[in-house]
N, C-alpha and C. Protein backbone atom coordinates (compact mmCIF):
# COMPACT_ATOMS: atom_id res chain seq x y z
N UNK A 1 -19.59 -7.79 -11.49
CA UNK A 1 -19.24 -7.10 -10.26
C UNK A 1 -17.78 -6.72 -10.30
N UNK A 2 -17.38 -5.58 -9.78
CA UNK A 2 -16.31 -4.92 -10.02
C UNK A 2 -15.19 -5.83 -8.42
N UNK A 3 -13.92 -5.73 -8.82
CA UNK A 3 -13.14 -5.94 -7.90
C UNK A 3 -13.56 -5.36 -6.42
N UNK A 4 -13.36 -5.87 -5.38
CA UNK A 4 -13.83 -5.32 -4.12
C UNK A 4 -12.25 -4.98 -3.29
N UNK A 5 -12.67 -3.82 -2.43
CA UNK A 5 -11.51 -3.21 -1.43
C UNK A 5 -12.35 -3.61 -0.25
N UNK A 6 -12.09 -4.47 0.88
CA UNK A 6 -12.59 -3.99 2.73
C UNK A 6 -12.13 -3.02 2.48
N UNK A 7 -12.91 -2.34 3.18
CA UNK A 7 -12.66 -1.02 3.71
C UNK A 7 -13.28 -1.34 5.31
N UNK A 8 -12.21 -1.24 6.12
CA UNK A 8 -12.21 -1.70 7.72
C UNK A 8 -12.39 -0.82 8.91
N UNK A 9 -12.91 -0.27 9.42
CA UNK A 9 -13.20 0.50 10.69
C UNK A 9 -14.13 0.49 11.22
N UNK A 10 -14.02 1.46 12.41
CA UNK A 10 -14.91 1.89 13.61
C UNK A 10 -16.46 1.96 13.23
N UNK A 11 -17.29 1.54 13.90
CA UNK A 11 -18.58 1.85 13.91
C UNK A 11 -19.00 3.28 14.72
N UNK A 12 -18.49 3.79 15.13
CA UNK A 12 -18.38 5.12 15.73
C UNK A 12 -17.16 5.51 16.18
N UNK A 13 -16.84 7.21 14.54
CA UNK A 13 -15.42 7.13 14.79
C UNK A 13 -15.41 8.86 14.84
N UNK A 14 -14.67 9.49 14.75
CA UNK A 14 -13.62 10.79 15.22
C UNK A 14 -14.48 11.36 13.74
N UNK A 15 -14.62 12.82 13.41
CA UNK A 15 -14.65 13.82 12.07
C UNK A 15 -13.73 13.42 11.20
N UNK A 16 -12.10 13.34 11.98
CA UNK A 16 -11.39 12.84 10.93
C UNK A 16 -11.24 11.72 10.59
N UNK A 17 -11.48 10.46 10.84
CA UNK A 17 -12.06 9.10 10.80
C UNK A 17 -12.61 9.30 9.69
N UNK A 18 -13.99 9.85 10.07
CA UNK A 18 -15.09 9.67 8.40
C UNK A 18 -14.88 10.14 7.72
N UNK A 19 -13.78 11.51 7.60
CA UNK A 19 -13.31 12.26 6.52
C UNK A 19 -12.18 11.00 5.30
N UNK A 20 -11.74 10.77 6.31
CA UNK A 20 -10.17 9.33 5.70
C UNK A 20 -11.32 8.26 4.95
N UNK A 21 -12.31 7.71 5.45
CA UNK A 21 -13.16 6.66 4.97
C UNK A 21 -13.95 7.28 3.94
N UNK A 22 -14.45 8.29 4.00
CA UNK A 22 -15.16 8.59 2.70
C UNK A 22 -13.97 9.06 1.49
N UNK A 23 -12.85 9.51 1.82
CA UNK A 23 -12.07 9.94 0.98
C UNK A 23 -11.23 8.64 0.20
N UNK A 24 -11.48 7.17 1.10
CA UNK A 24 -10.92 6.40 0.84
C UNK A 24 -11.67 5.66 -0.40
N UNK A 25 -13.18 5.33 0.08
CA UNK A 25 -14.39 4.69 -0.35
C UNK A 25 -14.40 5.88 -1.79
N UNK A 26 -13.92 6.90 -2.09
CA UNK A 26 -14.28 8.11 -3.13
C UNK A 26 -13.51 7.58 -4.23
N UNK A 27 -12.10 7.57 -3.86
CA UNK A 27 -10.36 7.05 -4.39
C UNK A 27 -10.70 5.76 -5.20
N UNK A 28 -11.27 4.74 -4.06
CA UNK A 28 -11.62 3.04 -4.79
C UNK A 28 -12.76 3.10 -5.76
N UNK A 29 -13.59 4.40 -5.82
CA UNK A 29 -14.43 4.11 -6.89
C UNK A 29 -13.68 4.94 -8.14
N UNK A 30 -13.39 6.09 -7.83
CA UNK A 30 -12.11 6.31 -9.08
C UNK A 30 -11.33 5.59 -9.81
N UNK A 31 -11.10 4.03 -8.83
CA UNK A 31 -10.05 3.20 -9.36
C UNK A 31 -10.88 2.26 -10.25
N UNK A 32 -12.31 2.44 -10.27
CA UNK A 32 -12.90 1.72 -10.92
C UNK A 32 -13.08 0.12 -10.11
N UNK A 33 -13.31 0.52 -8.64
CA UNK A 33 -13.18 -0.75 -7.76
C UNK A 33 -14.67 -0.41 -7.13
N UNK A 34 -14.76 -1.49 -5.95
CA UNK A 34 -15.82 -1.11 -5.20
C UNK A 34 -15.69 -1.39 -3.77
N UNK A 35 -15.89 -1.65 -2.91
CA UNK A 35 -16.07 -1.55 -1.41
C UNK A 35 -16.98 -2.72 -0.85
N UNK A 36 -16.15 -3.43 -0.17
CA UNK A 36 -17.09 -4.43 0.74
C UNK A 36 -16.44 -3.78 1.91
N UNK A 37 -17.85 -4.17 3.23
CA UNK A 37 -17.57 -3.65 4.90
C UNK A 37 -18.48 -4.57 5.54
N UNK A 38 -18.54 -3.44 6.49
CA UNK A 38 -19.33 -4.47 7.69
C UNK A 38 -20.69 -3.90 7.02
N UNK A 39 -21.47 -2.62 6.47
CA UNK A 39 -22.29 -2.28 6.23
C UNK A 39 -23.19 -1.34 6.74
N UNK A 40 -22.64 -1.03 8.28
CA UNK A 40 -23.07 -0.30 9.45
C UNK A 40 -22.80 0.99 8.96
N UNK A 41 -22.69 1.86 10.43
CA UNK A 41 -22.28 3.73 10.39
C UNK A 41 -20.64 3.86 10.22
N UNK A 42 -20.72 4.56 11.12
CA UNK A 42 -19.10 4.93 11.22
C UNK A 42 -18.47 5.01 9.50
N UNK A 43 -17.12 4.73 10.03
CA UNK A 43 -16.41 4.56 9.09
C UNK A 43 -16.78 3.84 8.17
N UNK A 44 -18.02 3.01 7.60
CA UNK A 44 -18.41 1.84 6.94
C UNK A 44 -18.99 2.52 5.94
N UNK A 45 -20.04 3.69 6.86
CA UNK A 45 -20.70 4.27 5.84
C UNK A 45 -20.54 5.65 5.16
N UNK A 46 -19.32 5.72 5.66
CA UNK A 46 -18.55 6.65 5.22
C UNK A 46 -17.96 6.42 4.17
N UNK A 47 -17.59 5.18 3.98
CA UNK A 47 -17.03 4.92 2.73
C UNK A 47 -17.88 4.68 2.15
N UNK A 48 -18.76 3.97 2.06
CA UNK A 48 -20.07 3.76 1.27
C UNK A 48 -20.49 4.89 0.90
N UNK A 49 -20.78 5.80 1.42
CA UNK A 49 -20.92 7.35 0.83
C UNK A 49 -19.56 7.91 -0.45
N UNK A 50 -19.09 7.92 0.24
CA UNK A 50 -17.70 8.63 -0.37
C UNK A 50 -17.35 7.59 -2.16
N UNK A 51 -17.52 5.98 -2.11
CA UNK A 51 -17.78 5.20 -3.35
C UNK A 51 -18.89 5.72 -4.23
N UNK A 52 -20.11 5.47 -3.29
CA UNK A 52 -21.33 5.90 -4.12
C UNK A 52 -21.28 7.03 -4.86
N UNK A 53 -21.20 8.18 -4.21
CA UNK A 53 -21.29 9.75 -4.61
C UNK A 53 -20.16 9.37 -6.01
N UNK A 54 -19.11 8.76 -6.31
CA UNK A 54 -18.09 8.44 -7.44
C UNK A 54 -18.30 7.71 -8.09
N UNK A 55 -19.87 7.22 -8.27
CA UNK A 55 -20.70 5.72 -9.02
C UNK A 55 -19.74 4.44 -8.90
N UNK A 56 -19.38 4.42 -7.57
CA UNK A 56 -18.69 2.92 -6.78
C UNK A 56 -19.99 1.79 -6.60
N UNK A 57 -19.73 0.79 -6.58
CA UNK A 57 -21.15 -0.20 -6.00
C UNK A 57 -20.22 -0.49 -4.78
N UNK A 58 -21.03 -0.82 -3.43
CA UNK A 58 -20.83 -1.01 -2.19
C UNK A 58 -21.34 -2.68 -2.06
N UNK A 59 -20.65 -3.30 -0.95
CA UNK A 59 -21.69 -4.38 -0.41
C UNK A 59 -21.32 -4.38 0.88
N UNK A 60 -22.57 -4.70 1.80
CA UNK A 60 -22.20 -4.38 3.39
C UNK A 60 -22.72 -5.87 3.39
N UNK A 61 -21.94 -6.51 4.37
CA UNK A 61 -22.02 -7.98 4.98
C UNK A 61 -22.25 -7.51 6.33
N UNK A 62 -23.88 -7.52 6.86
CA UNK A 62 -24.40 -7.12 8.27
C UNK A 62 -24.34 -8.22 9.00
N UNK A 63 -24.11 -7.55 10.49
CA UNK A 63 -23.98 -8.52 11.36
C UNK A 63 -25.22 -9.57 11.75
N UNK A 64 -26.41 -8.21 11.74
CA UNK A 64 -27.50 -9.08 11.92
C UNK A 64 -28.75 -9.86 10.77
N UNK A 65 -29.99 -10.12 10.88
CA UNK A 65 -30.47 -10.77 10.00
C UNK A 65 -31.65 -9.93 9.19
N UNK A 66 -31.74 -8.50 9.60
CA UNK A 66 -32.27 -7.39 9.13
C UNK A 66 -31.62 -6.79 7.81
N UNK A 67 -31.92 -6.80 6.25
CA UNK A 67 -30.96 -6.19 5.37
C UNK A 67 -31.61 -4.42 5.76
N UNK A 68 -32.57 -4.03 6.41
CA UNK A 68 -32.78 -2.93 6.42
C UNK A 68 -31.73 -1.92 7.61
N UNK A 69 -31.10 -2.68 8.11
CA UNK A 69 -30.17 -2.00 9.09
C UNK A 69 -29.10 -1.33 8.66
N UNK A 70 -28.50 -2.04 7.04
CA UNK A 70 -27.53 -1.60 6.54
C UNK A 70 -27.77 0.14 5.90
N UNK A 71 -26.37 0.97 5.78
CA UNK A 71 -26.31 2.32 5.70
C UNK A 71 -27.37 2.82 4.40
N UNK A 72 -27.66 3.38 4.36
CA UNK A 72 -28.51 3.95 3.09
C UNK A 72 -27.34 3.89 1.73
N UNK A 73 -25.97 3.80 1.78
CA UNK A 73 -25.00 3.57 0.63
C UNK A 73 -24.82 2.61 0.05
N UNK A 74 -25.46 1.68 0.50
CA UNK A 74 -25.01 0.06 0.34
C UNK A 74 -25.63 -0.21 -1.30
N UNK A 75 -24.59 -0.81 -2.04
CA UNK A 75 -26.08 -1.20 -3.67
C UNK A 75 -26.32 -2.86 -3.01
N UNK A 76 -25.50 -3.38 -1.98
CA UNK A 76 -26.12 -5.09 -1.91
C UNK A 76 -26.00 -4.90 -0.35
N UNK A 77 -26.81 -5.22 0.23
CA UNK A 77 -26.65 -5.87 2.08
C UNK A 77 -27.26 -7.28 2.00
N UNK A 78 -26.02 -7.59 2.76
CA UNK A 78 -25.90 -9.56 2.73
C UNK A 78 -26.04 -9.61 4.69
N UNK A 79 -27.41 -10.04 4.99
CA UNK A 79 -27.92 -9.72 6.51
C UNK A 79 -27.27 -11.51 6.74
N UNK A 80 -26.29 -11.53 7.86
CA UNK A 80 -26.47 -12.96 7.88
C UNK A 80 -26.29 -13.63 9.47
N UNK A 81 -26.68 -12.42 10.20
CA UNK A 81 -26.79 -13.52 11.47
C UNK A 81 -25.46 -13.84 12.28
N UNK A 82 -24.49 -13.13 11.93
CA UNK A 82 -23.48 -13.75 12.53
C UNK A 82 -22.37 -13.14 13.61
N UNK A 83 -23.12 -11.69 13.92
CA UNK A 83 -22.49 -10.64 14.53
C UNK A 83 -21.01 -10.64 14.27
N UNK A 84 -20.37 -10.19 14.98
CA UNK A 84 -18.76 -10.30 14.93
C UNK A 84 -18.01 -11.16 13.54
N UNK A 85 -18.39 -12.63 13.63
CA UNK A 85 -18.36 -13.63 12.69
C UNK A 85 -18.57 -12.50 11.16
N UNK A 86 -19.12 -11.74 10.84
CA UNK A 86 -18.98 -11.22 9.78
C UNK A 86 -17.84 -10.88 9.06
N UNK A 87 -16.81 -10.51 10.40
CA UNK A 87 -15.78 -9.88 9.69
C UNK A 87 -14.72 -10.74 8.79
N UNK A 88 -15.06 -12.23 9.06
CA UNK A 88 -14.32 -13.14 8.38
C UNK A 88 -14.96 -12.63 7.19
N UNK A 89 -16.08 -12.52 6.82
CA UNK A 89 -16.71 -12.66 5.06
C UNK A 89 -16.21 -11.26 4.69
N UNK A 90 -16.10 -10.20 5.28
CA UNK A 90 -15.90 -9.13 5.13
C UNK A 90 -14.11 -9.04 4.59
N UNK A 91 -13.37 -10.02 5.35
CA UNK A 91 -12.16 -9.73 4.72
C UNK A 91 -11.86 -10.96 3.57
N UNK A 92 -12.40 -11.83 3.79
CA UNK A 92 -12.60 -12.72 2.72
C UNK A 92 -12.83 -12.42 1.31
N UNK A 93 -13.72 -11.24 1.47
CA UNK A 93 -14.72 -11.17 -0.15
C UNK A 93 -13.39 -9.53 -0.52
N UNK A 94 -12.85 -8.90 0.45
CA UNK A 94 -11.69 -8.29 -0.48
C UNK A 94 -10.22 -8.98 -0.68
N UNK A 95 -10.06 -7.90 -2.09
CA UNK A 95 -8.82 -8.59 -2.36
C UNK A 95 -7.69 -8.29 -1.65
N UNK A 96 -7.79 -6.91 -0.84
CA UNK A 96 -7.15 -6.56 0.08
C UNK A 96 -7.91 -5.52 1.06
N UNK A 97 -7.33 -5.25 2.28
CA UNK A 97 -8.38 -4.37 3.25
C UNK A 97 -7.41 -3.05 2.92
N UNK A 98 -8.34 -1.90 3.75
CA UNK A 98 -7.44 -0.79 4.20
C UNK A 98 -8.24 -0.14 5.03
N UNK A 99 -7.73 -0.32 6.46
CA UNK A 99 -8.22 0.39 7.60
C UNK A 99 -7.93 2.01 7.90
N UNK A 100 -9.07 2.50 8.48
CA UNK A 100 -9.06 3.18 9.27
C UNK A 100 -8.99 3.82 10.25
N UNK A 101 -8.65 3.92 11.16
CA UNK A 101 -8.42 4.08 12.14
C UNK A 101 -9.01 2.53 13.16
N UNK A 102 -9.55 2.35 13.91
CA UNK A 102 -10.62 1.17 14.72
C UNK A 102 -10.42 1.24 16.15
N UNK A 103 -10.81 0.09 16.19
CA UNK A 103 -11.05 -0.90 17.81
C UNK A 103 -10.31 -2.03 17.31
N UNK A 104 -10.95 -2.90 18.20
CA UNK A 104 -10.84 -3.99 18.32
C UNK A 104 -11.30 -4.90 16.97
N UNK A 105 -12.28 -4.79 16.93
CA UNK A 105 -13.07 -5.45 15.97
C UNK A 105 -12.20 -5.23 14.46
N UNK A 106 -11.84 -3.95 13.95
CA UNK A 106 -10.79 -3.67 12.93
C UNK A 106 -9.44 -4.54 13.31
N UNK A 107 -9.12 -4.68 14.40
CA UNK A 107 -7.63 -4.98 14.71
C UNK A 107 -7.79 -6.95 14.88
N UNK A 108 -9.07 -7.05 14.43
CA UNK A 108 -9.82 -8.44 14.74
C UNK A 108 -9.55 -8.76 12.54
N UNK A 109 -10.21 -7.76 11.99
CA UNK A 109 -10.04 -8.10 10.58
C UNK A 109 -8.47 -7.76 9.99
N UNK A 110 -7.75 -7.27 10.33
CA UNK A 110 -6.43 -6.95 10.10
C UNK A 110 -5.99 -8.22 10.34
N UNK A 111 -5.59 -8.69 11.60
CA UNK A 111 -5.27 -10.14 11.62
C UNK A 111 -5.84 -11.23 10.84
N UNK A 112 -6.86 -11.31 10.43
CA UNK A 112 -7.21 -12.50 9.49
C UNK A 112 -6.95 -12.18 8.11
N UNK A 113 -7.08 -10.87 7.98
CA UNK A 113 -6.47 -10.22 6.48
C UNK A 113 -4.96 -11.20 5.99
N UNK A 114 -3.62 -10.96 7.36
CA UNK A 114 -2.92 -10.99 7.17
C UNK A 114 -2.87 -12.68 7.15
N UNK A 115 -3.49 -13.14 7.85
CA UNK A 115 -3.22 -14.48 8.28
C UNK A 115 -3.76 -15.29 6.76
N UNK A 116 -4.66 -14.64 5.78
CA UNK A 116 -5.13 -14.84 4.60
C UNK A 116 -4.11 -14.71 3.61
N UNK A 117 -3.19 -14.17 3.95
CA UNK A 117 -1.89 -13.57 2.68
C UNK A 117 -2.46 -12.47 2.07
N UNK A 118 -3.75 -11.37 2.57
CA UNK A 118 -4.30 -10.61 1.83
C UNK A 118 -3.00 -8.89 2.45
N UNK A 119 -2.99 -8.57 1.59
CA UNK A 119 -2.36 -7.11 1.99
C UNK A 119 -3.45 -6.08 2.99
N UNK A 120 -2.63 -5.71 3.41
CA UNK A 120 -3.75 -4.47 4.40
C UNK A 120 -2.58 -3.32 4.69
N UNK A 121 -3.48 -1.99 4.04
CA UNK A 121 -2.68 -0.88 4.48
C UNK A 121 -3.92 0.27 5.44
N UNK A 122 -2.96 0.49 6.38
CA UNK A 122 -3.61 1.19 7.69
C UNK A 122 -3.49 2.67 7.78
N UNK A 123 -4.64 3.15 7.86
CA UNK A 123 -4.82 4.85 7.66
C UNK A 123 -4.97 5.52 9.20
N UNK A 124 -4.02 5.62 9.69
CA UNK A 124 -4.77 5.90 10.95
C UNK A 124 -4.73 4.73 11.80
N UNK A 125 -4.65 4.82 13.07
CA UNK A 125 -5.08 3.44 13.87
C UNK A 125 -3.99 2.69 14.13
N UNK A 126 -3.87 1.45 13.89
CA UNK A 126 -3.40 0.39 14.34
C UNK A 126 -1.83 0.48 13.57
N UNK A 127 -0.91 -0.14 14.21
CA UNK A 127 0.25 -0.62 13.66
C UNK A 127 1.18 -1.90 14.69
N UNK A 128 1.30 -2.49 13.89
CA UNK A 128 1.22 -3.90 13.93
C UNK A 128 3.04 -4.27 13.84
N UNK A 129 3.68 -5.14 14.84
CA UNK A 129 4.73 -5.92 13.91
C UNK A 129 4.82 -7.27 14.24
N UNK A 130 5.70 -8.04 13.84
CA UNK A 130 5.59 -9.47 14.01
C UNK A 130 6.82 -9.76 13.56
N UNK A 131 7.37 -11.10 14.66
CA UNK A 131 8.93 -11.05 13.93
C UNK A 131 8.94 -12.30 12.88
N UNK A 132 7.61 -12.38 12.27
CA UNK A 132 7.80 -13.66 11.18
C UNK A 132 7.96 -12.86 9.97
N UNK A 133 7.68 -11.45 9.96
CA UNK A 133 7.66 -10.56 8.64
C UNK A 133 6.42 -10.30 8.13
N UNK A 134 5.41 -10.80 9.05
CA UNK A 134 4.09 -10.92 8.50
C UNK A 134 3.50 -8.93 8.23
N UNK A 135 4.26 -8.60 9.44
CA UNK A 135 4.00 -6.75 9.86
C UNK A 135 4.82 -6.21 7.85
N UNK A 136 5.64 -7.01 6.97
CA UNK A 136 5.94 -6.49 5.75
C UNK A 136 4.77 -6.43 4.79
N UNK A 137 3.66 -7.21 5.14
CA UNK A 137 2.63 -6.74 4.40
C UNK A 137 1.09 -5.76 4.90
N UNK A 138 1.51 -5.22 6.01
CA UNK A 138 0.84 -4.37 6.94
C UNK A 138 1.67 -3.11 6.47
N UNK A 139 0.83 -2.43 5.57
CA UNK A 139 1.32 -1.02 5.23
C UNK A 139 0.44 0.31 5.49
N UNK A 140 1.52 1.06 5.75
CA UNK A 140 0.83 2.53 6.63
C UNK A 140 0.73 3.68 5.92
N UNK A 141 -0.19 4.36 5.51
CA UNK A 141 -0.49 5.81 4.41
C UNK A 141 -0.65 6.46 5.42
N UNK A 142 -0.53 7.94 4.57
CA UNK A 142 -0.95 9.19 5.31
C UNK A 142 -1.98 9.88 4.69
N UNK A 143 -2.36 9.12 3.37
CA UNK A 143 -3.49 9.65 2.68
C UNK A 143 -4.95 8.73 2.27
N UNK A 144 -5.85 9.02 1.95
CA UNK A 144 -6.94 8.05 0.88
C UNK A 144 -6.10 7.76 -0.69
N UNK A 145 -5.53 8.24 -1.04
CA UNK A 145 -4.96 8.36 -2.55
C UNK A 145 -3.78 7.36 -2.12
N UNK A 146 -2.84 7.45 -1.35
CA UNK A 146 -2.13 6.69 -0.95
C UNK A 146 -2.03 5.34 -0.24
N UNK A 147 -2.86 5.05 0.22
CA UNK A 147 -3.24 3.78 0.77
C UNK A 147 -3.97 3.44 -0.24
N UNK A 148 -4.84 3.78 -1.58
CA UNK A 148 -5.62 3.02 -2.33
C UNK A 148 -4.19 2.59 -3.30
N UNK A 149 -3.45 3.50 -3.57
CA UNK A 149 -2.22 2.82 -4.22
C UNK A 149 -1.24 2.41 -3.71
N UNK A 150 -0.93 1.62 -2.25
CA UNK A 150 -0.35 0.94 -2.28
C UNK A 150 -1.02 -0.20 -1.92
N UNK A 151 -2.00 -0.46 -1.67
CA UNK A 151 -3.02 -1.29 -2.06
C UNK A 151 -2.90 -2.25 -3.11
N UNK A 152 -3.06 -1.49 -4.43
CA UNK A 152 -3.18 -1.44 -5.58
C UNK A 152 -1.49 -2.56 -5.92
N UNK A 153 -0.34 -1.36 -5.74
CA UNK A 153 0.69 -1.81 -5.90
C UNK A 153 1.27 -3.41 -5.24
N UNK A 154 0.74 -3.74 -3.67
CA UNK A 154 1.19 -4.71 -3.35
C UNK A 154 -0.06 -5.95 -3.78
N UNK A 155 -1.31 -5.58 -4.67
CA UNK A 155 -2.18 -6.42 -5.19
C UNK A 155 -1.55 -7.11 -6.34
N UNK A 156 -0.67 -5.65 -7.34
CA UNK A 156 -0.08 -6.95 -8.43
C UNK A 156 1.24 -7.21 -8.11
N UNK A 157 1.72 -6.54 -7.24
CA UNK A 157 2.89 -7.67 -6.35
C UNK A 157 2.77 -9.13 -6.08
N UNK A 158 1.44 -9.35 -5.71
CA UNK A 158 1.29 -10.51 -5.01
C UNK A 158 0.92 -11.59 -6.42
């Protein structure tokens, strides 16, 4: 199994939302990586599209206990019952996230990202600071190409 990216957002998001997530999910399979999410629509399966179509493997960690709920992109859905609670496994199983735009629920995996020592760079959406320095590993792109490399860059930083 290839290295995994979260890829973090909205379950129902904006044109340009799913444009950033599939362009992101496209980039990480270029890098010769793959994509863990929540497994759902939105932005999830946007990237799951955007990996796949670039022969990326996907894995969606679903909230519920149905693997048939997950997006038609997925190559593994891990159904486990745990609604919300997913997003811990979801930022767990990457080596780093990179959001998309979100809610709550994104701004729910960003914090445990960080609280993990995992890097997270934010496309859109959320921006974060903290006066412990924790907001120095919360990094902000303006692109899919750019957030997969600084990603990348603060991965063999770390």
């Amino acid at each position: 199994m290839k290295r995994l990216v979260a890829v973090i957002g909205p379950g129902s998001c904006s044109e340009q939302e799913w444009q950033r997530a599939f362009d992101v999910g496209a980039e990480i399979a270029r890098r010769g990586l793959g994509v863990v999410c929540g497994g759902l629509g939105g932005a999830m399966e946007a990237a799951c599209k955007g990996c796949a179509e670039f022969g990326g493997e996907c894995v969606g960690v679903l909230p519920g206990t149905d693997p048939s709920e997950g997006n038609a992109y997925l190559s593994f859905a891990i159904p486990t019952g745990m609604g919300e609670g997913r997003n811990v496994l979801v930022v767990r199983a990457g080596a780093g996230a990179i959001a998309v735009g979100g809610e709550f629920g994104t701004l729910s995996e960003i914090a445990l990202a960080l609280k993990l020592g995992k890097p997270v760079v934010t496309l859109g959406g959320w921006s974060l600071q903290h006066p412990s320095g924790l907001g120095e590993r919360l990094l902000r792109a303006d692109s899919a190409a750019e957030a997969v490399e600084l990603l990348l860059g603060a991965l063999e930083g770390s």
